[in-house]
Protein backbone atom coordinates (compact mmCIF):
# COMPACT_ATOMS: atom_id res chain seq x y z
CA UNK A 1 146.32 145.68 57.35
CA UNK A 2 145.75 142.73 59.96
CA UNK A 3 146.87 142.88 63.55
CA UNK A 4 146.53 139.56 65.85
CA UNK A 5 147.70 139.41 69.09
CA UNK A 6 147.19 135.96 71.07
CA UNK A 7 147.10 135.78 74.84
CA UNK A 8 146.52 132.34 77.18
CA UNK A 9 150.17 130.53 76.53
CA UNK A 10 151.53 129.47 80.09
CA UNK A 11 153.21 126.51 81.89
CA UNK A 12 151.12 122.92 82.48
CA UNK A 13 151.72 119.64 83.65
CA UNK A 14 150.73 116.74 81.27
CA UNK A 15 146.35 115.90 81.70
CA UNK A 16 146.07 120.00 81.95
CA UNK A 17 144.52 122.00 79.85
CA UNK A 18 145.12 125.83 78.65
CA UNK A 19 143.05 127.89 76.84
CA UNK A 20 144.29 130.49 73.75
CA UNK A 21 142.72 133.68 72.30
CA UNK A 22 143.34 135.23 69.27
CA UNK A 23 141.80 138.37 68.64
CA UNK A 24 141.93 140.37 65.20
CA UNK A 25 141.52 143.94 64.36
CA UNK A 26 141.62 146.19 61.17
CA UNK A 27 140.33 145.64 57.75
CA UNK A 28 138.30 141.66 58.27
CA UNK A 29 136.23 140.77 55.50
CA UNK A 30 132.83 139.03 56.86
CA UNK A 31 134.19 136.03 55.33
CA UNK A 32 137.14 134.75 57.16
CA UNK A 33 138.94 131.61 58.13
CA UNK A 34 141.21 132.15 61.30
CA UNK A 35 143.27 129.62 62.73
CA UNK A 36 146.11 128.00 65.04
CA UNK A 37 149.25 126.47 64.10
CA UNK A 38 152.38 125.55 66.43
CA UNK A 39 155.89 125.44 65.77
CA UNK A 40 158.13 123.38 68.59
CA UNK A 41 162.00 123.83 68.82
CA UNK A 42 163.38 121.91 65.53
CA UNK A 43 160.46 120.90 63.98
CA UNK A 44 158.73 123.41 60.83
CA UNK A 45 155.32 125.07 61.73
CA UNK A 46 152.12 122.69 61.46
CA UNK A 47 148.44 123.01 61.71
CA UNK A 48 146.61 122.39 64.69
CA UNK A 49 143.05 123.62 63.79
CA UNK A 50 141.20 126.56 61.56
CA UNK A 51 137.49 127.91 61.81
CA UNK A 52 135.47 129.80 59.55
CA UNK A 53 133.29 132.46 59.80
CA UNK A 54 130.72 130.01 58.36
CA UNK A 55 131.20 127.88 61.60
CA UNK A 56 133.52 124.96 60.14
CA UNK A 57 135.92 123.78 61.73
CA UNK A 58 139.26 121.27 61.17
CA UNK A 59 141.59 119.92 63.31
CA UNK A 60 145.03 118.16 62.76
CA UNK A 61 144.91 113.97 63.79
CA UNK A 62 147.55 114.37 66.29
CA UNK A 63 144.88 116.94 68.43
CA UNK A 64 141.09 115.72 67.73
CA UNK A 65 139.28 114.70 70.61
CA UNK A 66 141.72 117.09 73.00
CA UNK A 67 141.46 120.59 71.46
CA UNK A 68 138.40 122.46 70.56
CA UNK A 69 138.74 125.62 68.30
CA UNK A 70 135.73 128.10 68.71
CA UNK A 71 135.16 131.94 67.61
CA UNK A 72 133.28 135.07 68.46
CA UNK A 73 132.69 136.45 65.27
CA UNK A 74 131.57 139.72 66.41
CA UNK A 75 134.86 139.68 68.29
CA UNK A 76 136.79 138.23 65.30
CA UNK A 77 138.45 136.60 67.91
CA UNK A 78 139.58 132.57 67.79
CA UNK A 79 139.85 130.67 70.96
CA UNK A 80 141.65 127.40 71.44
CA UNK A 81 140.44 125.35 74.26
CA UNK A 82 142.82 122.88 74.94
CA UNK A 83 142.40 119.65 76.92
CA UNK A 84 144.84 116.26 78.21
CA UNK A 85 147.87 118.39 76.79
CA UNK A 86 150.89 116.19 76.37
CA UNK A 87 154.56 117.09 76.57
CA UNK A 88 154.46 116.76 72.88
CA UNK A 89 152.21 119.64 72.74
CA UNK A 90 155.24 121.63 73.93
CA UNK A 91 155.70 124.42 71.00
CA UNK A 92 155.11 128.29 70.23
CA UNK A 93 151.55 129.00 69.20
CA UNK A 94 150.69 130.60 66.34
CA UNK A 95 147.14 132.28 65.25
CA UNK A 96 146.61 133.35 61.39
CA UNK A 97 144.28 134.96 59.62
CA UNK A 98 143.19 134.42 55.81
CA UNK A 99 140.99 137.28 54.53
CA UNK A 100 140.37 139.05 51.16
CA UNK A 101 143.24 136.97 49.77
CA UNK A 102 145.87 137.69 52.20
CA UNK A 103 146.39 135.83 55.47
CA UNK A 104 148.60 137.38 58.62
CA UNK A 105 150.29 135.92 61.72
CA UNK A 106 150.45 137.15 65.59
CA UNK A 107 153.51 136.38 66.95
CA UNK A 108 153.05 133.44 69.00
CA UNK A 109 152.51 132.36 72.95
CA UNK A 110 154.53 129.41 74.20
CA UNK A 111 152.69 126.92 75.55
CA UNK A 112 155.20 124.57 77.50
CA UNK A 113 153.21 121.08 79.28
CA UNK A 114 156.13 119.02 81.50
CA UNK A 115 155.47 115.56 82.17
């Protein structure tokens, strides 16, 4: 079993920027993909970026250039740095997990930007 818990949602204005951490505990295989993925009111859950244990990276179109997805693997903790946030980046934050063939969810962190 896989526990997440995130941490780092909040309240910004548009141009702001936030910063999300993910951290994982319990039985982590060495090789590990972790990731984010948001879910605003209405719309289904998408991805906004994963990162391996092997150091690469991928980020949704609608986010590159603005968010920057790092990891501590020692940690097994994900951060997501994230930069010019628009209204439109208004949603509950999810981080996952994919190892040894099974992936888990934390529970989210809303991150709300007003314009």
């Amino acid at each position: 079993q896989v526990q997440l818990v995130e941490s780092g949602g909040g309240s910004v204005q548009a141009g702001g920027s936030l910063r999300l951490s993910c951290a994982a505990s319990g039985s982590i295989s060495s090789f590990n993909v972790m990731g984010w993925y948001r879910q605003a009111p209405g719309n289904q859950r998408e991805l906004v970026a994963t990162h391996s244990s092997g150091a690469s990276a991928n980020y949704a179109d609608s986010v590159k250039g603005r968010f920057t997805i790092s990891r501590d693997n020692a940690k097994n903790t994900v951060y997501l740095q994230m930069n010019s946030l628009k209204p439109e980046d208004t949603a509950d934050y999810y981080c996952k997990i994919w190892t040894a063939g099974m992936a888990y969810w934390g529970k989210g962190t809303l991150v709300t930007v007003s314009s």
